[in-house]
N, C-alpha and C. Protein backbone atom coordinates (compact mmCIF):
# COMPACT_ATOMS: atom_id res chain seq x y z
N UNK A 1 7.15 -14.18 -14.51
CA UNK A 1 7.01 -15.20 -13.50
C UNK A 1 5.81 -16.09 -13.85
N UNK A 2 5.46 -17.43 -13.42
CA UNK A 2 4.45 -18.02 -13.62
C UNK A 2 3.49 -18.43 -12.45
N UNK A 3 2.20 -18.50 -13.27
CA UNK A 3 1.73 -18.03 -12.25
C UNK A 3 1.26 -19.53 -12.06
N UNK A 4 1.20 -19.57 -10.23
CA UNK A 4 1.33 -21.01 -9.32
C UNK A 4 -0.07 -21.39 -9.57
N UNK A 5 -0.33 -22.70 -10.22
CA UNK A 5 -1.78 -23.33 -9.92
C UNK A 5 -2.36 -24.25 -9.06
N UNK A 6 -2.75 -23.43 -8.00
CA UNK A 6 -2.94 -24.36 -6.74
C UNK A 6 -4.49 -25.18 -6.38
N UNK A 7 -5.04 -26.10 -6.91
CA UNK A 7 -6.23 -26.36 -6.62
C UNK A 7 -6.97 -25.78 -5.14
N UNK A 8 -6.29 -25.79 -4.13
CA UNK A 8 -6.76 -26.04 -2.90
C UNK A 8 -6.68 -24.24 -2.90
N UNK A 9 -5.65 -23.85 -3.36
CA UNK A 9 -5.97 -22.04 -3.22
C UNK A 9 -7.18 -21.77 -3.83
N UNK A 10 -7.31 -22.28 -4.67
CA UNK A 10 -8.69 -21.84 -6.22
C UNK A 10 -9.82 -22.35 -5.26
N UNK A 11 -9.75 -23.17 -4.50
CA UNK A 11 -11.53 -23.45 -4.22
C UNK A 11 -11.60 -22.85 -3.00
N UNK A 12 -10.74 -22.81 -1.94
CA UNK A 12 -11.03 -21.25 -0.84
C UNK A 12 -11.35 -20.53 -1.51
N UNK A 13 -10.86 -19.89 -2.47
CA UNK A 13 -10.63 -18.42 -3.05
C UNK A 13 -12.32 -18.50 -3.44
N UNK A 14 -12.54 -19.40 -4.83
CA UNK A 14 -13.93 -19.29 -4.87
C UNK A 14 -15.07 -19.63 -3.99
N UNK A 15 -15.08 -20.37 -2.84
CA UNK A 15 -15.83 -20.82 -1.78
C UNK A 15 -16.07 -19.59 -1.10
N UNK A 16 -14.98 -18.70 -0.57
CA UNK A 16 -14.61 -17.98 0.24
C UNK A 16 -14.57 -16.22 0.22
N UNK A 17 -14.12 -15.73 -1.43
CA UNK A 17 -13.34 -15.15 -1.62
C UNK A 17 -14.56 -13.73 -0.91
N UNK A 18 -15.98 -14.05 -1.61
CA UNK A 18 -16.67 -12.76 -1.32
C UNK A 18 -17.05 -12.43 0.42
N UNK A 19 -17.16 -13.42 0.65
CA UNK A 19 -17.22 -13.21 2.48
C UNK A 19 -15.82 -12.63 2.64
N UNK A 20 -14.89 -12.99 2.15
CA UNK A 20 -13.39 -12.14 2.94
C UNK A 20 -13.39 -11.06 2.50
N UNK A 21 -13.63 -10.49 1.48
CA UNK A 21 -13.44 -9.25 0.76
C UNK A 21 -14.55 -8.91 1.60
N UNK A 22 -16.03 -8.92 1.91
CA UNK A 22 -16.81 -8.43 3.24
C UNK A 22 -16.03 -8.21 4.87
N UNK A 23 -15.40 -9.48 5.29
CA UNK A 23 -14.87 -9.11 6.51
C UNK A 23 -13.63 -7.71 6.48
N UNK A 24 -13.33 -8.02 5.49
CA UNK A 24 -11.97 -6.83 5.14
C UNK A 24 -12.01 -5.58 5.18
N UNK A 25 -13.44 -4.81 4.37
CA UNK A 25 -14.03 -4.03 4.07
C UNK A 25 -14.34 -3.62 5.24
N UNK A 26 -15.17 -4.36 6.51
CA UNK A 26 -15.79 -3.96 7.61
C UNK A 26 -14.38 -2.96 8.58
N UNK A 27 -13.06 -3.58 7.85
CA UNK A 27 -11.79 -3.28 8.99
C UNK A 27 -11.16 -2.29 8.34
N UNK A 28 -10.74 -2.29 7.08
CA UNK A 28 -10.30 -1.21 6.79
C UNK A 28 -10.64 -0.31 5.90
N UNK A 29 -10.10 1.02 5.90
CA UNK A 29 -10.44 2.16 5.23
C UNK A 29 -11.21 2.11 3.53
N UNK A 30 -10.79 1.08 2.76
CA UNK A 30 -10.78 1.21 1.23
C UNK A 30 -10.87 0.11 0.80
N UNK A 31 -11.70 -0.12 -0.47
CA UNK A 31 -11.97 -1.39 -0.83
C UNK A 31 -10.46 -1.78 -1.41
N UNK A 32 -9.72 -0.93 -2.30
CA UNK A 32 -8.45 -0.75 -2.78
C UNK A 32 -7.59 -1.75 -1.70
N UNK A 33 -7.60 -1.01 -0.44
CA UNK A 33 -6.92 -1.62 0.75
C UNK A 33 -7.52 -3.42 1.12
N UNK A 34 -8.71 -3.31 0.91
CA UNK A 34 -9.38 -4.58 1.18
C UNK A 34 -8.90 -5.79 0.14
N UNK A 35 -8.60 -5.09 -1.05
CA UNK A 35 -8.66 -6.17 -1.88
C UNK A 35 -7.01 -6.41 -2.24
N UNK A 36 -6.07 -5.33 -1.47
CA UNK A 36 -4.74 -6.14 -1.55
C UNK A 36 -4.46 -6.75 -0.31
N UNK A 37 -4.79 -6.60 0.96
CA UNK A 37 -4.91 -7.69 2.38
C UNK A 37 -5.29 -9.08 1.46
N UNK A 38 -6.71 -8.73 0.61
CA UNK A 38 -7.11 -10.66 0.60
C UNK A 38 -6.08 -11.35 -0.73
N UNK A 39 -5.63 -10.11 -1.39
CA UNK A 39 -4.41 -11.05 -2.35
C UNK A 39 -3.29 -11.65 -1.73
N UNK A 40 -3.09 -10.77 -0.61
CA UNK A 40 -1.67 -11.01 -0.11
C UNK A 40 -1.77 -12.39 0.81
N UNK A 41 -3.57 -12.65 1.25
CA UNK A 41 -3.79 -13.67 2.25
C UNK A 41 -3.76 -14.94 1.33
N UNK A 42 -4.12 -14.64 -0.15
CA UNK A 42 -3.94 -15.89 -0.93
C UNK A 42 -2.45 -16.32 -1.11
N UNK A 43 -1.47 -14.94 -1.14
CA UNK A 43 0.12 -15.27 -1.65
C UNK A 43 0.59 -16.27 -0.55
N UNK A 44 -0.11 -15.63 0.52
CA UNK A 44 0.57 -16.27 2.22
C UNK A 44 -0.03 -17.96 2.27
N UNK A 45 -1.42 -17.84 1.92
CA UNK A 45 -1.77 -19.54 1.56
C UNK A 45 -1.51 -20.45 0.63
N UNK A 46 -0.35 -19.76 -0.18
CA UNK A 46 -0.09 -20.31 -1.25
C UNK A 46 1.04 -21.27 -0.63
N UNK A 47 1.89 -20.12 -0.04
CA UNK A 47 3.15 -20.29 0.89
C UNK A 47 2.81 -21.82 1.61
N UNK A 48 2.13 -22.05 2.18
CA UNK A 48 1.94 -22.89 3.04
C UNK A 48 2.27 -24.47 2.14
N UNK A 49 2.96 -25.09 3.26
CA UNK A 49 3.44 -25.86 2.60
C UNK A 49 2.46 -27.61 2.52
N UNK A 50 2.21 -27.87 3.93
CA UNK A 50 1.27 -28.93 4.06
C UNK A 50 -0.06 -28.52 4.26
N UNK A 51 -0.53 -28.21 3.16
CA UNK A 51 -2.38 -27.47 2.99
C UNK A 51 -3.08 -28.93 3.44
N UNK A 52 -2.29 -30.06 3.83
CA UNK A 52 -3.49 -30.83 4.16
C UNK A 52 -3.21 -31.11 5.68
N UNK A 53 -2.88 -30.58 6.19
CA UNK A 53 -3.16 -30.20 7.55
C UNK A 53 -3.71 -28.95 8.04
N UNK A 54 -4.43 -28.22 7.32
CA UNK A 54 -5.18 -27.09 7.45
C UNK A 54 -6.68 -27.97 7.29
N UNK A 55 -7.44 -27.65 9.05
CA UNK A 55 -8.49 -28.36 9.10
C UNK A 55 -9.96 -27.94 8.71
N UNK A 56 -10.03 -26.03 9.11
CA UNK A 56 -10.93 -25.28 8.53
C UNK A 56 -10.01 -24.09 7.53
N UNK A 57 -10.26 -24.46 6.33
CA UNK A 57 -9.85 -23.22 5.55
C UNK A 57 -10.47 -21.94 5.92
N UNK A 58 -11.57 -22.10 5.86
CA UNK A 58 -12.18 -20.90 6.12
C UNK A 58 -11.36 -19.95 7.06
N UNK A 59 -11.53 -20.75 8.63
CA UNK A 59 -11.10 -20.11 9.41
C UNK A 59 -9.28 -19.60 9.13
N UNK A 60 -8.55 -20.33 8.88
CA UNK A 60 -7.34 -20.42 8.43
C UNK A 60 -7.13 -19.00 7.66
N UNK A 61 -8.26 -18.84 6.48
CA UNK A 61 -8.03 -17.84 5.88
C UNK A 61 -8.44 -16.74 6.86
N UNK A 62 -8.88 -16.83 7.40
CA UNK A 62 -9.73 -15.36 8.04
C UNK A 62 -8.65 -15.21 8.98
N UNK A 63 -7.78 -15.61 9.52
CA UNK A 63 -6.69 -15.54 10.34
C UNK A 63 -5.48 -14.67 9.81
N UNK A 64 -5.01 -15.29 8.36
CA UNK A 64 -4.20 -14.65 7.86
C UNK A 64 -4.34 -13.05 7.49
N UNK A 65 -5.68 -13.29 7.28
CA UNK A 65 -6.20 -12.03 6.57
C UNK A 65 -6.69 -10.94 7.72
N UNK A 66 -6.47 -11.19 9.28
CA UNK A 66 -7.05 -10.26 10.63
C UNK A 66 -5.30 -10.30 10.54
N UNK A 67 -4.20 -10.78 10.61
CA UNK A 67 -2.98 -10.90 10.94
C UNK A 67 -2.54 -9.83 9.77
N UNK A 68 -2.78 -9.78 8.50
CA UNK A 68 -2.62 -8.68 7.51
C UNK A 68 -2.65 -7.90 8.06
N UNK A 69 -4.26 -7.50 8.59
CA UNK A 69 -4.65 -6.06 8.96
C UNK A 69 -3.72 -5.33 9.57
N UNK A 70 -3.48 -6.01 11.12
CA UNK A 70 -2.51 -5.56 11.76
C UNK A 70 -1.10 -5.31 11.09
N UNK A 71 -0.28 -6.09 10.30
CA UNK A 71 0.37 -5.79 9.50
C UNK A 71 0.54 -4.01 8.64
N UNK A 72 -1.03 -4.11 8.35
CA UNK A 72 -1.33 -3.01 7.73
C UNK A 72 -1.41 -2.41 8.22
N UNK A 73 -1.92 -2.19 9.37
CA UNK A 73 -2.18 -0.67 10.30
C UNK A 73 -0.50 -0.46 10.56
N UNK A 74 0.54 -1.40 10.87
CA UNK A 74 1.53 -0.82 11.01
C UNK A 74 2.29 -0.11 10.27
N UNK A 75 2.11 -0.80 9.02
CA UNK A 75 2.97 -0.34 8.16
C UNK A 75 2.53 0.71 7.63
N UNK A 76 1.41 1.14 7.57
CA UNK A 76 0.75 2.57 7.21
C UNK A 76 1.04 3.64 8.24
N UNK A 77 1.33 3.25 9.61
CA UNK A 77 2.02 4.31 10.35
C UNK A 77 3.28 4.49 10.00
N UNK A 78 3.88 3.47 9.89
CA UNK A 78 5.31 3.52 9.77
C UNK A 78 5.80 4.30 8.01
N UNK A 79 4.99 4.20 7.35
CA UNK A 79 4.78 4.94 6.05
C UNK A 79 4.43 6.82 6.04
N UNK A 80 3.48 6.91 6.96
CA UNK A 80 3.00 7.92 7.84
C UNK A 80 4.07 8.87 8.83
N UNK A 81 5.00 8.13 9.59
CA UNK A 81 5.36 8.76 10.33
C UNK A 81 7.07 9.06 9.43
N UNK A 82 7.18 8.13 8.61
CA UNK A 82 8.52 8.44 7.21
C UNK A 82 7.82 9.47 6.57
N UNK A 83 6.97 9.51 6.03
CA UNK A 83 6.31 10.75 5.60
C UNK A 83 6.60 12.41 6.10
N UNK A 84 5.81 12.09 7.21
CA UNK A 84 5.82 13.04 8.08
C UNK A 84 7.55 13.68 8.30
N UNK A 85 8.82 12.76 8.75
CA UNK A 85 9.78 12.73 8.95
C UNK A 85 10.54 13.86 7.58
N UNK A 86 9.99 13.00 6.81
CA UNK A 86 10.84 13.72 4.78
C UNK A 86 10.18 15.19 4.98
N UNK A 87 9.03 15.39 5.16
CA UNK A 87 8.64 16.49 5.10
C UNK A 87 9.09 17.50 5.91
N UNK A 88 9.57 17.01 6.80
CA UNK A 88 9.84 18.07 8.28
C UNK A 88 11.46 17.93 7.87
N UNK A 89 11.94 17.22 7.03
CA UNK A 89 13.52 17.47 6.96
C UNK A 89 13.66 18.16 5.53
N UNK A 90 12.81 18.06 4.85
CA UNK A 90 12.67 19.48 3.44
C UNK A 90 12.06 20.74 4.01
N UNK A 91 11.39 20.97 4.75
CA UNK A 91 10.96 22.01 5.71
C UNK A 91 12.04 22.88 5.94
N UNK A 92 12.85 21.85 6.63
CA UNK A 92 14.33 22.70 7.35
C UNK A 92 15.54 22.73 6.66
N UNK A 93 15.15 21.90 5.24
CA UNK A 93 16.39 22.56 3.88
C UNK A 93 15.82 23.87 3.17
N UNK A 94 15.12 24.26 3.50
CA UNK A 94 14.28 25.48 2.60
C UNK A 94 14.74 26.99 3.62
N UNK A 95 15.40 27.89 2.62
CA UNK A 95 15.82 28.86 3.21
C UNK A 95 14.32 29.80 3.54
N UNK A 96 15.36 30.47 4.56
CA UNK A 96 14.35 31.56 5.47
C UNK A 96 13.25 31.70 4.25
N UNK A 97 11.92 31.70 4.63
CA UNK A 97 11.19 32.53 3.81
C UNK A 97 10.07 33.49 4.64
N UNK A 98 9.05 34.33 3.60
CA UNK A 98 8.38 34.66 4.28
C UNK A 98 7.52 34.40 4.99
N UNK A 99 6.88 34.55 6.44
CA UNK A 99 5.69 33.71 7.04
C UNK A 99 4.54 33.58 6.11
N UNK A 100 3.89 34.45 4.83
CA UNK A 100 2.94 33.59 4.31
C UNK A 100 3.28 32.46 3.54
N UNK A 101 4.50 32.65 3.01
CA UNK A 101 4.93 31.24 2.10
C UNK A 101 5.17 30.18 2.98
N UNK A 102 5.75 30.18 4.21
CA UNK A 102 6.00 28.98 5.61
C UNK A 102 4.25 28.75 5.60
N UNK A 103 3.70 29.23 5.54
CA UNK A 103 2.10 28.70 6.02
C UNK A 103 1.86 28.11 4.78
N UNK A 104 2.04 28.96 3.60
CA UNK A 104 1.55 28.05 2.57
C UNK A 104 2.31 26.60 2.28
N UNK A 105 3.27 26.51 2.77
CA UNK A 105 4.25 25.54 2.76
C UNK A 105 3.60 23.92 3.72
N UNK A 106 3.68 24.88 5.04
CA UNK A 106 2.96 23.80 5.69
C UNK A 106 1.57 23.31 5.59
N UNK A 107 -0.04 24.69 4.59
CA UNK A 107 -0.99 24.00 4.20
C UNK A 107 -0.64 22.66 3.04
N UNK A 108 0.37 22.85 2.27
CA UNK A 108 0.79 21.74 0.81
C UNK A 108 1.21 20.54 1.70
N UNK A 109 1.96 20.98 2.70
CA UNK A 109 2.52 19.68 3.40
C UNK A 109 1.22 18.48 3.75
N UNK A 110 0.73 19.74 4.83
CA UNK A 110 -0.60 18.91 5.14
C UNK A 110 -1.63 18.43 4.05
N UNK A 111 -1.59 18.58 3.13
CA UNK A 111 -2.70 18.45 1.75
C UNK A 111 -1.87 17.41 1.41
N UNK A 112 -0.44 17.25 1.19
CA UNK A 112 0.56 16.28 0.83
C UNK A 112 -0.14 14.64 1.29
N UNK A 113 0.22 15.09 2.94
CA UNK A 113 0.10 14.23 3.58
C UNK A 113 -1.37 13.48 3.49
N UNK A 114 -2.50 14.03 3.05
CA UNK A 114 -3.45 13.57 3.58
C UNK A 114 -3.87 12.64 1.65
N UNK A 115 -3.13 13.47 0.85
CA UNK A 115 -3.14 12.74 -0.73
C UNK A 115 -2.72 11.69 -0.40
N UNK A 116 -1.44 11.91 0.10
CA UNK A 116 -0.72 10.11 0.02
C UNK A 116 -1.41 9.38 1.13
N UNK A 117 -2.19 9.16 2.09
CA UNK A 117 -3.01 8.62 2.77
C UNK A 117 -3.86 8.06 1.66
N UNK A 118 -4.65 8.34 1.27
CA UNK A 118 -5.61 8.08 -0.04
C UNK A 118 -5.07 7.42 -1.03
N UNK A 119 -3.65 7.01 -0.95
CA UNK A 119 -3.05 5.98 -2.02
C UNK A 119 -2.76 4.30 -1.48
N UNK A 120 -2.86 3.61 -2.35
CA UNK A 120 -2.55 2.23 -1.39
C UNK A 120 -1.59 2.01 -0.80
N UNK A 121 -1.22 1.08 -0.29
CA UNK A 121 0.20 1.46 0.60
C UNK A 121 1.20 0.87 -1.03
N UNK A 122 1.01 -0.15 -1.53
CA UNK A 122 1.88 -0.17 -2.61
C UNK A 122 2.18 0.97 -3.56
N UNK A 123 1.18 1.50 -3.55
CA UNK A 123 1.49 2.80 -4.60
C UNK A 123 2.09 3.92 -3.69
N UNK A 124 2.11 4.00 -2.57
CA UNK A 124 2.72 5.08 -1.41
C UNK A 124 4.36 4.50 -2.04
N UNK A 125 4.32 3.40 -1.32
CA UNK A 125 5.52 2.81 -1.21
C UNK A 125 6.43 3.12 -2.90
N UNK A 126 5.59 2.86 -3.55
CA UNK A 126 6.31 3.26 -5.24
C UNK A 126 6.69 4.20 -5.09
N UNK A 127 5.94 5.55 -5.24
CA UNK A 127 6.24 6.92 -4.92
C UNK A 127 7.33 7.24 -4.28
N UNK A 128 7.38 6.90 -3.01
CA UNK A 128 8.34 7.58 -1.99
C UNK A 128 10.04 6.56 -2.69
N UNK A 129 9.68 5.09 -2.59
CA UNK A 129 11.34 4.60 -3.29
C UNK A 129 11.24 5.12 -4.52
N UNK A 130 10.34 5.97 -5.26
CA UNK A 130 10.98 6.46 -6.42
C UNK A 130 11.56 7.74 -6.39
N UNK A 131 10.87 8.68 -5.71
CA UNK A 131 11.00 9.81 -5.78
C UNK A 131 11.91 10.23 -4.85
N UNK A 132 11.80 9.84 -3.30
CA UNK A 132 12.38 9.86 -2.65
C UNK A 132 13.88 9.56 -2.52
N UNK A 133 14.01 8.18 -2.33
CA UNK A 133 15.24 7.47 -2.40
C UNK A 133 15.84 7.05 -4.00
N UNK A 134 14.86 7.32 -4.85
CA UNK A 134 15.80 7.43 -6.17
C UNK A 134 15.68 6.04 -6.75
N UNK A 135 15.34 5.08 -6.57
CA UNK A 135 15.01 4.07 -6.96
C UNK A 135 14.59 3.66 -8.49
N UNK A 136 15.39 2.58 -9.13
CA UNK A 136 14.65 2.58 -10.61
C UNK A 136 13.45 1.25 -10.42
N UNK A 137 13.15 1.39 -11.48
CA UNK A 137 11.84 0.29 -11.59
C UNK A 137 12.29 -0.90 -11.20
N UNK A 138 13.57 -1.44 -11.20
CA UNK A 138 13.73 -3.22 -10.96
C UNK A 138 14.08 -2.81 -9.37
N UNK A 139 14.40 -1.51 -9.04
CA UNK A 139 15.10 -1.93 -7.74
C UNK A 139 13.61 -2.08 -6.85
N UNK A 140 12.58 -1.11 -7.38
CA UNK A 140 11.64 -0.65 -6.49
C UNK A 140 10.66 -2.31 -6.74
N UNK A 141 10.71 -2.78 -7.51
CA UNK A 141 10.30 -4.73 -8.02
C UNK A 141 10.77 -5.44 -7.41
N UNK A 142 11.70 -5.60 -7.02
CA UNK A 142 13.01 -6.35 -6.05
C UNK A 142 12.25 -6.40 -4.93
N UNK A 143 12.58 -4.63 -4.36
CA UNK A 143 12.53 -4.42 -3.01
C UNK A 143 10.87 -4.50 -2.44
N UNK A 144 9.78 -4.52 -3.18
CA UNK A 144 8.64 -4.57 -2.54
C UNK A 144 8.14 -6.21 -3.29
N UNK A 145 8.66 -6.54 -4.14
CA UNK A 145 8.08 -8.32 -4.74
C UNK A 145 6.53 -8.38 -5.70
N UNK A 146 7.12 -7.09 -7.02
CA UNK A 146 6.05 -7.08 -7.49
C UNK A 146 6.65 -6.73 -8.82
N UNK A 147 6.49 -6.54 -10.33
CA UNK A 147 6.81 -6.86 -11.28
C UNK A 147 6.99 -5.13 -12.04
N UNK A 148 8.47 -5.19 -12.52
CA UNK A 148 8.75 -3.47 -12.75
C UNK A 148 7.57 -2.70 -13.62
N UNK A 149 6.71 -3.57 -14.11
CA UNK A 149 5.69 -3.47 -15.07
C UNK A 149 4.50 -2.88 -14.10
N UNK A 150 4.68 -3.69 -13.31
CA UNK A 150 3.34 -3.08 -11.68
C UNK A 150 4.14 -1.79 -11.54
N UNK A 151 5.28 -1.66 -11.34
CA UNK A 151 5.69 -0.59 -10.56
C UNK A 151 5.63 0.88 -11.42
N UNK A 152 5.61 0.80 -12.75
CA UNK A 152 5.45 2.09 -13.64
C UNK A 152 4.04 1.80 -13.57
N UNK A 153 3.27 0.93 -13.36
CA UNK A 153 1.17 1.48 -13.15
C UNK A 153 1.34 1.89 -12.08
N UNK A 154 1.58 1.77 -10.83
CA UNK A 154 1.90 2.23 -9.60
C UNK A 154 2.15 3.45 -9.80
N UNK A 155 3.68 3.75 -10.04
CA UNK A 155 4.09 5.12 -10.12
C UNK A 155 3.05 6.28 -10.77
N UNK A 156 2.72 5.63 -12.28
CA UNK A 156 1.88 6.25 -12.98
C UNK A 156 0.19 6.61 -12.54
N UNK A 157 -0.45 5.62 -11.71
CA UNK A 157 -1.28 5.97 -11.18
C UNK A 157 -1.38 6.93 -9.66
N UNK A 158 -0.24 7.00 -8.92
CA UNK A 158 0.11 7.55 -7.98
C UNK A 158 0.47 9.16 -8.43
N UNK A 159 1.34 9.11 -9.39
CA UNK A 159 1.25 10.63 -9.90
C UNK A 159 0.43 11.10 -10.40
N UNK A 160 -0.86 10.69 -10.98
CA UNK A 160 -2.23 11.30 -12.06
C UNK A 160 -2.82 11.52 -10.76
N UNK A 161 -3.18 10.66 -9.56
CA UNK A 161 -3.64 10.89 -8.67
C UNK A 161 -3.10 12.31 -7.51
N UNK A 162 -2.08 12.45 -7.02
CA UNK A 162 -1.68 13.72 -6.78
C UNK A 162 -1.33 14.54 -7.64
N UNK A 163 -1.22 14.51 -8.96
CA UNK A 163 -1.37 15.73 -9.98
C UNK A 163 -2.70 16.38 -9.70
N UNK A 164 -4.08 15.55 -9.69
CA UNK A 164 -5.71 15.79 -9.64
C UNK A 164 -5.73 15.98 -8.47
N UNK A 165 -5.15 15.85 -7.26
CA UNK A 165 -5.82 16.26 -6.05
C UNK A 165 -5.07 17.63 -5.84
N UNK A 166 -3.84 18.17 -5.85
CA UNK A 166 -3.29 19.08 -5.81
C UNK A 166 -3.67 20.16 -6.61
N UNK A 167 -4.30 19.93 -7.71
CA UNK A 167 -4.12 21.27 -9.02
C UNK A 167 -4.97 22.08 -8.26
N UNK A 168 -3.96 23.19 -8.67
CA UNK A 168 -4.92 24.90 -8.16
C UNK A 168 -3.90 25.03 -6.55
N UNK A 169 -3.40 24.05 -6.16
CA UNK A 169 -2.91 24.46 -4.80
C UNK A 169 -1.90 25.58 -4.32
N UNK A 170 -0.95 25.23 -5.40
CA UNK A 170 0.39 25.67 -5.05
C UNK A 170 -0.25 27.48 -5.41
């Protein structure tokens, strides 16, 4: 894809960019998290079609980028509570076992759950349409709007990362 050269994006971005990456930081969990809200607030100002009726950029940007957040808090529940959901429906495909293995089952769950918290939501999102729903690299590119090339660093950084937080568990 090529990449869009927008004067009026480029001089927010540099006017702007380190105060937003500050307001971002103050709201959510991870700089990781902080710094894909303010990409996504540039994709969204890119979008815009008459930039010359935007009277304070500044403010403009800081709008898109509090409107992210919320975005984000949802979709991290809604990631969260699919989570939660897969787990509790592999729970109840797993024959009878013994109560220490059900406990050890549900400590991995919970250790599960709290790894993939600690991943960005794009790299959550890789994971689960890969692993989960079976997804190949163009579908999981398609379906989230990011390049199959992102999506094997994704995948690949998402698995080194719960490989290292898990070892020794099981």
């Amino acid at each position: 894809m090529k990449r869009a050269e927008d004067p009026f994006v480029a001089e927010v971005a540099a006017r702007y960019g380190e105060d937003l990456l500050r307001f971002l930081l103050r709201r959510v969990a991870t700089a990781a998290d902080a710094r894909d809200i303010a990409q996504e607030a540039y994709v969204r100002l890119l979008r815009v079609g008459r930039k010359d009726l935007i009277e304070n950029p500044q403010a403009y940007l800081y709008r898109i980028a509090a409107n992210l957040i919320g975005e984000f808090g949802l979709k991290r529940s809604a990631d969260a509570a699919g989570l939660k959901r897969w787990a509790e429906e592999r729970a109840e495909s797993i024959d009878p076992i013994g109560v220490d293995r059900a406990a050890d089952a549900l400590v991995l769950g919970r250790k599960m759950s709290t790894v993939f918290d600690e991943l960005t939501p794009k790299c959550r999102a890789v994971l689960i349409l890969h692993r989960r729903d079976g997804l190949t690299y163009d579908e999981i590119a398609a379906h989230i709007g990011i390049s199959s090339r992102m999506v094997k660093k994704y995948l690949s950084i998402g698995l080194r990362h719960c490989r290292e937080r898990l070892r020794g568990i099981e």
